[in-house]
N, C-alpha and C. Protein backbone atom coordinates (compact mmCIF):
# COMPACT_ATOMS: atom_id res chain seq x y z
N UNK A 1 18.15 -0.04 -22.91
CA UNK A 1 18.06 0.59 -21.61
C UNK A 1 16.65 0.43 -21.08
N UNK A 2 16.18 0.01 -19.47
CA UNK A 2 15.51 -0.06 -19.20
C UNK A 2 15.05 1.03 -18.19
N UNK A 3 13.63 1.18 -18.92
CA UNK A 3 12.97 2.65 -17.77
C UNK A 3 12.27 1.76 -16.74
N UNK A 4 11.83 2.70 -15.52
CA UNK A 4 10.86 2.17 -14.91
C UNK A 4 9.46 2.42 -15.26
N UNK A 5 8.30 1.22 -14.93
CA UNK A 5 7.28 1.40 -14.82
C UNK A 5 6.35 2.76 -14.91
N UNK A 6 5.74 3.65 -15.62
CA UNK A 6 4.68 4.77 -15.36
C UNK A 6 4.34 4.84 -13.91
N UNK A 7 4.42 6.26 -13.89
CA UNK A 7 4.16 6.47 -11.66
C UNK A 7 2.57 6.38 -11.80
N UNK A 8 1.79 6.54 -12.98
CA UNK A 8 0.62 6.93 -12.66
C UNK A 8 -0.29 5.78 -13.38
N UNK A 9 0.01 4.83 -13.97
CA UNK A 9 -0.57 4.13 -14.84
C UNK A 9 -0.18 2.60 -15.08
N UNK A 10 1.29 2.58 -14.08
CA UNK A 10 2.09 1.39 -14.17
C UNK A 10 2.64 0.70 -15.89
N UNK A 11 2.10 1.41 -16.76
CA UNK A 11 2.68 0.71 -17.59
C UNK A 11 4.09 0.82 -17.98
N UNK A 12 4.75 -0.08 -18.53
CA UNK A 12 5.96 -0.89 -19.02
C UNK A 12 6.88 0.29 -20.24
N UNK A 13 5.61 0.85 -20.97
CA UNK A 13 6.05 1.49 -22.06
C UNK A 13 6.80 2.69 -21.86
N UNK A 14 7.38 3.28 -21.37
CA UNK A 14 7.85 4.78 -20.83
C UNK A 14 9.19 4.70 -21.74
N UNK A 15 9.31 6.43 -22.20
CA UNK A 15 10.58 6.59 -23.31
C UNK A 15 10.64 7.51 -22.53
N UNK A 16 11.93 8.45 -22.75
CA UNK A 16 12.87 9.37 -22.35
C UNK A 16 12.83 10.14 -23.52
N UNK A 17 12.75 11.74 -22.78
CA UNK A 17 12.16 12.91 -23.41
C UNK A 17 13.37 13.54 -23.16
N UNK A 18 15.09 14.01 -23.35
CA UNK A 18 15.87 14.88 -22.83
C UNK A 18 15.47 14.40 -21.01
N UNK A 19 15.26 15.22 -20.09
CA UNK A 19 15.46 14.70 -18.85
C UNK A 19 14.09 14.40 -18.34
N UNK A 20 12.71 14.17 -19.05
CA UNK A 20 12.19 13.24 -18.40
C UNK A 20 11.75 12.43 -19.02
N UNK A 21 11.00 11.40 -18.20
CA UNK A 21 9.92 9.64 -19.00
C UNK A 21 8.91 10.64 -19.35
N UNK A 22 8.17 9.77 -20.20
CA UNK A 22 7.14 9.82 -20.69
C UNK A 22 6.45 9.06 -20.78
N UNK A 23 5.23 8.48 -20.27
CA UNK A 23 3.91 7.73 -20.92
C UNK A 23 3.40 7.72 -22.12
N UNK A 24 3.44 6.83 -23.49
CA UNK A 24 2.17 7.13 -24.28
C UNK A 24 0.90 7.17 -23.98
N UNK A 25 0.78 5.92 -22.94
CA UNK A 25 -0.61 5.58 -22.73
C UNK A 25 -1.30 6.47 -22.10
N UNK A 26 -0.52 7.58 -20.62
CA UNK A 26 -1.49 7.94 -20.10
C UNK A 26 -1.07 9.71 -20.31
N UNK A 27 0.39 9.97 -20.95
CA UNK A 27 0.47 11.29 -21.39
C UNK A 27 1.15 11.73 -20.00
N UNK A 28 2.02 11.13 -18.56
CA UNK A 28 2.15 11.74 -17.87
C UNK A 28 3.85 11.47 -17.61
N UNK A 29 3.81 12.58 -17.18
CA UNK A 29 5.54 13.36 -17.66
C UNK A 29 5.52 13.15 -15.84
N UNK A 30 7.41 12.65 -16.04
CA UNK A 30 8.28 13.10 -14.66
C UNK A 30 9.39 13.31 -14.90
N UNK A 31 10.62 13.78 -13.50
CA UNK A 31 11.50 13.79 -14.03
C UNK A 31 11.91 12.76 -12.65
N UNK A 32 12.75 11.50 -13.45
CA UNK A 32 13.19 10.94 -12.73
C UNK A 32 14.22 11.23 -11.10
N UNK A 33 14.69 12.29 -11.87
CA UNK A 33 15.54 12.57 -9.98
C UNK A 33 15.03 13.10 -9.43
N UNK A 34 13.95 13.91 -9.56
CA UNK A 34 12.78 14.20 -8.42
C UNK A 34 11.22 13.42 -8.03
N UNK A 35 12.00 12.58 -8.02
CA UNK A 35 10.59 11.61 -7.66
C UNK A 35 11.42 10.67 -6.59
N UNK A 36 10.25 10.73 -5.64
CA UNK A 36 10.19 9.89 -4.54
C UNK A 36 9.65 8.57 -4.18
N UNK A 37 9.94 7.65 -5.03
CA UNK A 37 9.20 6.35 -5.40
C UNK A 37 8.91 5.66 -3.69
N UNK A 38 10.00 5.83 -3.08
CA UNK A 38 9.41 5.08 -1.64
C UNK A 38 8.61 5.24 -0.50
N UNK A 39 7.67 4.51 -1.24
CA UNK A 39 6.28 5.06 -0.30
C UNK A 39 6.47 4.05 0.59
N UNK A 40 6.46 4.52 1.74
CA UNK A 40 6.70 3.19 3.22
C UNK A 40 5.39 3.85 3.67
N UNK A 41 5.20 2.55 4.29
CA UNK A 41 3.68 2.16 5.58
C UNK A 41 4.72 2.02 7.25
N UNK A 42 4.26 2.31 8.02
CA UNK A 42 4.89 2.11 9.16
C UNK A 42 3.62 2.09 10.39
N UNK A 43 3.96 0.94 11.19
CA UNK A 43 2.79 0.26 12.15
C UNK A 43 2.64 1.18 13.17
N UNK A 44 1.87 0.81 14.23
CA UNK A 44 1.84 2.11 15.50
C UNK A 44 3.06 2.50 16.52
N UNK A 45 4.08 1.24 16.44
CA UNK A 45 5.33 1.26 16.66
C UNK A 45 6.36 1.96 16.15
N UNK A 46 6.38 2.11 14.73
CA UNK A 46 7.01 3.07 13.83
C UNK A 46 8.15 1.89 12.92
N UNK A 47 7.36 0.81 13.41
CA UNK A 47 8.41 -0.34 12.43
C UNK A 47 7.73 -0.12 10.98
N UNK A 48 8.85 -0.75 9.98
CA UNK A 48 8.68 -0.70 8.46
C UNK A 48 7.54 -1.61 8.08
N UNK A 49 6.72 -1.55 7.54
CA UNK A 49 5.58 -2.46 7.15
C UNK A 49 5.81 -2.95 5.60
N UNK A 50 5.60 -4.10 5.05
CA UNK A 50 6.00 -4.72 3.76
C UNK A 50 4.93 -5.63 3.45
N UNK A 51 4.56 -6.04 2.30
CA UNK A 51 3.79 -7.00 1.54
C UNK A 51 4.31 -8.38 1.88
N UNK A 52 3.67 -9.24 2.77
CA UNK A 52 3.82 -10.37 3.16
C UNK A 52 4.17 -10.29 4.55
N UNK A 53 3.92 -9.36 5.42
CA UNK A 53 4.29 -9.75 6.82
C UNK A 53 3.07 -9.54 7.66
N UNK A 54 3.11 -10.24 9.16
CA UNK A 54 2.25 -10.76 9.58
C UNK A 54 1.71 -9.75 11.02
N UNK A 55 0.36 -9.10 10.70
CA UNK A 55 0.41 -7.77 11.41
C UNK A 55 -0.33 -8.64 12.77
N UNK A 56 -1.34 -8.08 13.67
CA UNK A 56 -1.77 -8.06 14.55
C UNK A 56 -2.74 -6.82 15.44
N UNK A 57 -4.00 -6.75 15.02
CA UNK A 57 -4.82 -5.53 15.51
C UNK A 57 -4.81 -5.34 16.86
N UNK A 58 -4.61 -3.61 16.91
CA UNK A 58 -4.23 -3.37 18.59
C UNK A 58 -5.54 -2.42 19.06
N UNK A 59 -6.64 -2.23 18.09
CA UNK A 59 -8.02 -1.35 18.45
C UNK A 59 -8.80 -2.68 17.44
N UNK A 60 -10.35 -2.56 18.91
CA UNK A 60 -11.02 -3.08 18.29
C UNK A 60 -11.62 -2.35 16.98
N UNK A 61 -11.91 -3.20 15.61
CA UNK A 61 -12.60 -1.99 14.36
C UNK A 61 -13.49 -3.12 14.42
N UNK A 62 -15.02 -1.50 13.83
CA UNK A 62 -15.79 -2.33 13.39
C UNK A 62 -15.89 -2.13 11.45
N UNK A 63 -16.25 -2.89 11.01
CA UNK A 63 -16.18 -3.39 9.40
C UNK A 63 -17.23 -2.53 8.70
N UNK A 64 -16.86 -1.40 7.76
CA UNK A 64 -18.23 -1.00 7.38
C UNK A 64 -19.14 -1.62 6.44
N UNK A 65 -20.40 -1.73 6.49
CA UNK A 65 -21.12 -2.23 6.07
C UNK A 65 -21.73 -3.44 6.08
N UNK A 66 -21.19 -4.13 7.28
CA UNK A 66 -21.34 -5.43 7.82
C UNK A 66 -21.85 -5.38 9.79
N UNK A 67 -21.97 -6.39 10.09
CA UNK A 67 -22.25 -6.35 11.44
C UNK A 67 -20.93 -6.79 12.18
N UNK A 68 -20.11 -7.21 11.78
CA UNK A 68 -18.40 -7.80 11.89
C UNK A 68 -17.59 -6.73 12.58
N UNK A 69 -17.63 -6.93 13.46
CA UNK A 69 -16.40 -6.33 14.68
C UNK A 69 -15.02 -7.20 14.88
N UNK A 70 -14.38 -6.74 14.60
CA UNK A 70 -12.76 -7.00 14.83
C UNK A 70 -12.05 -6.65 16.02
N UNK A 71 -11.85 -7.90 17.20
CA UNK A 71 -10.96 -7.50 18.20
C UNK A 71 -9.55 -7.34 18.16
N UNK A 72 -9.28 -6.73 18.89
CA UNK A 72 -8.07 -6.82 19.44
C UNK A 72 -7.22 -7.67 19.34
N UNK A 73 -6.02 -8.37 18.75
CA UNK A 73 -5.17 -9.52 18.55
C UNK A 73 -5.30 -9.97 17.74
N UNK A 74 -6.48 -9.73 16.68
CA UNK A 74 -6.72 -10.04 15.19
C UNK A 74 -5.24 -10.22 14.52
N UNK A 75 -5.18 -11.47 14.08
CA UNK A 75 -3.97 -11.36 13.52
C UNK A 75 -4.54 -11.42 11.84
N UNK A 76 -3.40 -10.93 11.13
CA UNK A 76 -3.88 -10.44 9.07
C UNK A 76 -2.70 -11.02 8.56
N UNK A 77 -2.44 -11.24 7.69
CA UNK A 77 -1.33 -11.18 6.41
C UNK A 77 -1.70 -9.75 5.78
N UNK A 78 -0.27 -9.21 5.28
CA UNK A 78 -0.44 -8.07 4.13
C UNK A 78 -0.32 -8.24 2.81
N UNK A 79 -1.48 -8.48 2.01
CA UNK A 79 -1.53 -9.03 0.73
C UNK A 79 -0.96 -8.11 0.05
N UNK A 80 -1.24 -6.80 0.02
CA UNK A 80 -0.56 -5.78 -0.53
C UNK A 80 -0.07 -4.17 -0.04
N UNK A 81 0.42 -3.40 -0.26
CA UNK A 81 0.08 -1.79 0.36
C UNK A 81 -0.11 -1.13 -0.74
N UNK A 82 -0.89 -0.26 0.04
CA UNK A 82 -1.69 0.89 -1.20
C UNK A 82 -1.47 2.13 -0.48
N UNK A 83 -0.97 2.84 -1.64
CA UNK A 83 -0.76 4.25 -1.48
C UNK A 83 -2.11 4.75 -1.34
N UNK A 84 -2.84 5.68 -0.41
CA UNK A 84 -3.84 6.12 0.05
C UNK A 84 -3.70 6.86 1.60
N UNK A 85 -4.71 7.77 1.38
CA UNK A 85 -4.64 8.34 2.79
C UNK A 85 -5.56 7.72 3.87
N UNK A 86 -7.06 6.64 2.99
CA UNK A 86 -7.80 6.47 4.20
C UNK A 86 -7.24 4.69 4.84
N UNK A 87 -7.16 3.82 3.95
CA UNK A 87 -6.22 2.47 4.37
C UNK A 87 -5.30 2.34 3.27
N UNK A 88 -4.02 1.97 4.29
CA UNK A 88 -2.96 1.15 3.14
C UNK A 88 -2.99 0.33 3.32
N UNK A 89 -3.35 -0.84 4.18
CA UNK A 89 -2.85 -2.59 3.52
C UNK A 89 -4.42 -2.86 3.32
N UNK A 90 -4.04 -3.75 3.03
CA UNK A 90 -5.17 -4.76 1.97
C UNK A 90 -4.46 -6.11 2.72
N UNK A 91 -5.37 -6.70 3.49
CA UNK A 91 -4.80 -7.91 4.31
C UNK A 91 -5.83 -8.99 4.29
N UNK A 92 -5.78 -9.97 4.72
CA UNK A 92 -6.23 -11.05 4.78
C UNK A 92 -6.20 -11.28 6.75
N UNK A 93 -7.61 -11.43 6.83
CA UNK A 93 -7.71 -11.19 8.34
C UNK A 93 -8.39 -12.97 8.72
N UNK A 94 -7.93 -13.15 9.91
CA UNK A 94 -8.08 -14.75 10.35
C UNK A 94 -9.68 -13.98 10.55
N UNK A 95 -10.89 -15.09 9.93
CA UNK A 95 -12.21 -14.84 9.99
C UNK A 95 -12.64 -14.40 9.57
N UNK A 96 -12.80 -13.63 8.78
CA UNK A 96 -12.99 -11.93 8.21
C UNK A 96 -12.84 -11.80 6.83
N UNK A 97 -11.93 -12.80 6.03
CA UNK A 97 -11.43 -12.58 4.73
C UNK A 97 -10.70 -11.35 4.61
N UNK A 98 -10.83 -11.02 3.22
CA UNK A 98 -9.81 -9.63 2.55
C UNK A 98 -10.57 -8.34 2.90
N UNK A 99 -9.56 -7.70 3.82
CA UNK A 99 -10.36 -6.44 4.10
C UNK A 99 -9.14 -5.65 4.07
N UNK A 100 -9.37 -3.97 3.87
CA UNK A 100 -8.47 -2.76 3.87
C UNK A 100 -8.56 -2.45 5.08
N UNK A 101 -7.36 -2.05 5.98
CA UNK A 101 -6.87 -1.91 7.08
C UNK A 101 -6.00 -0.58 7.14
N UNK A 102 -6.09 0.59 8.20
CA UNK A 102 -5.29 1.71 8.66
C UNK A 102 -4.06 1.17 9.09
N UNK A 103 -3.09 1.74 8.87
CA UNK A 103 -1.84 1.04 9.24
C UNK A 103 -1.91 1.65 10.92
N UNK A 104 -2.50 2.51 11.19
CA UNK A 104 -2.33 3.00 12.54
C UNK A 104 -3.39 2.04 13.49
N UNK A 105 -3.79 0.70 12.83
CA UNK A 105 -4.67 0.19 13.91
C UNK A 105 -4.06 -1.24 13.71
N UNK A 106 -2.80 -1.38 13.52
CA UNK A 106 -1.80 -2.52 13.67
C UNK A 106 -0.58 -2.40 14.27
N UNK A 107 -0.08 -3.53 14.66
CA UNK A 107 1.63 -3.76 14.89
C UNK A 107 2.12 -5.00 13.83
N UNK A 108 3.29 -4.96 14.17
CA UNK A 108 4.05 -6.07 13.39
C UNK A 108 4.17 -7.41 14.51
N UNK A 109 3.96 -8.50 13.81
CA UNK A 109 3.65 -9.49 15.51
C UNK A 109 5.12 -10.17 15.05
């Protein structure tokens, strides 16, 4: 029987305790029917956002720690999403390279 992945640690190893997983590695307990694994991103539109689709910046940002301002129509790839409150994608921006992006300062193009 196969478990899923650790919520907190990603690892592979997780056994079943009576009704919940267990981690060795990181010691952290759930119970599978109360967990909410689907973490969705959604653009300023309120469309579904996913790993591999092709966004488009609708506020100019500027980049911290650089002199790099980002207009408007910036188009990105979404290399990945990250659960977080200050950016979730992690994109690949035409000019710019790999930068973390607010989902609220994109659309889906």
């Amino acid at each position: 029987m196969s478990f899923p992945p650790c919520l907190n640690c990603k690892s592979e190893f997780v056994y079943q305790d009576q009704s919940h997983l267990v981690c060795p590695e990181c010691a952290f307990e759930w119970n599978p029917s109360e967990t909410d694994d689907a973490f969705t991103v959604k653009d300023i539109n309120g469309k579904l956002l996913e790993q591999g689709d092709k966004v488009t910046l609708v506020k100019d940002l500027k980049v911290k720690g650089s002199s790099l301002n980002l207009k408007i129509g910036t188009k990105a790839v979404i290399k990945r999403i990250v659960e977080g409150k200050d950016h979730q994608l992690d994109c690949k921006v035409d000019g710019a390279g790999e930068i973390m992006v607010t989902a609220k300062y994109v659309k889906k193009a």
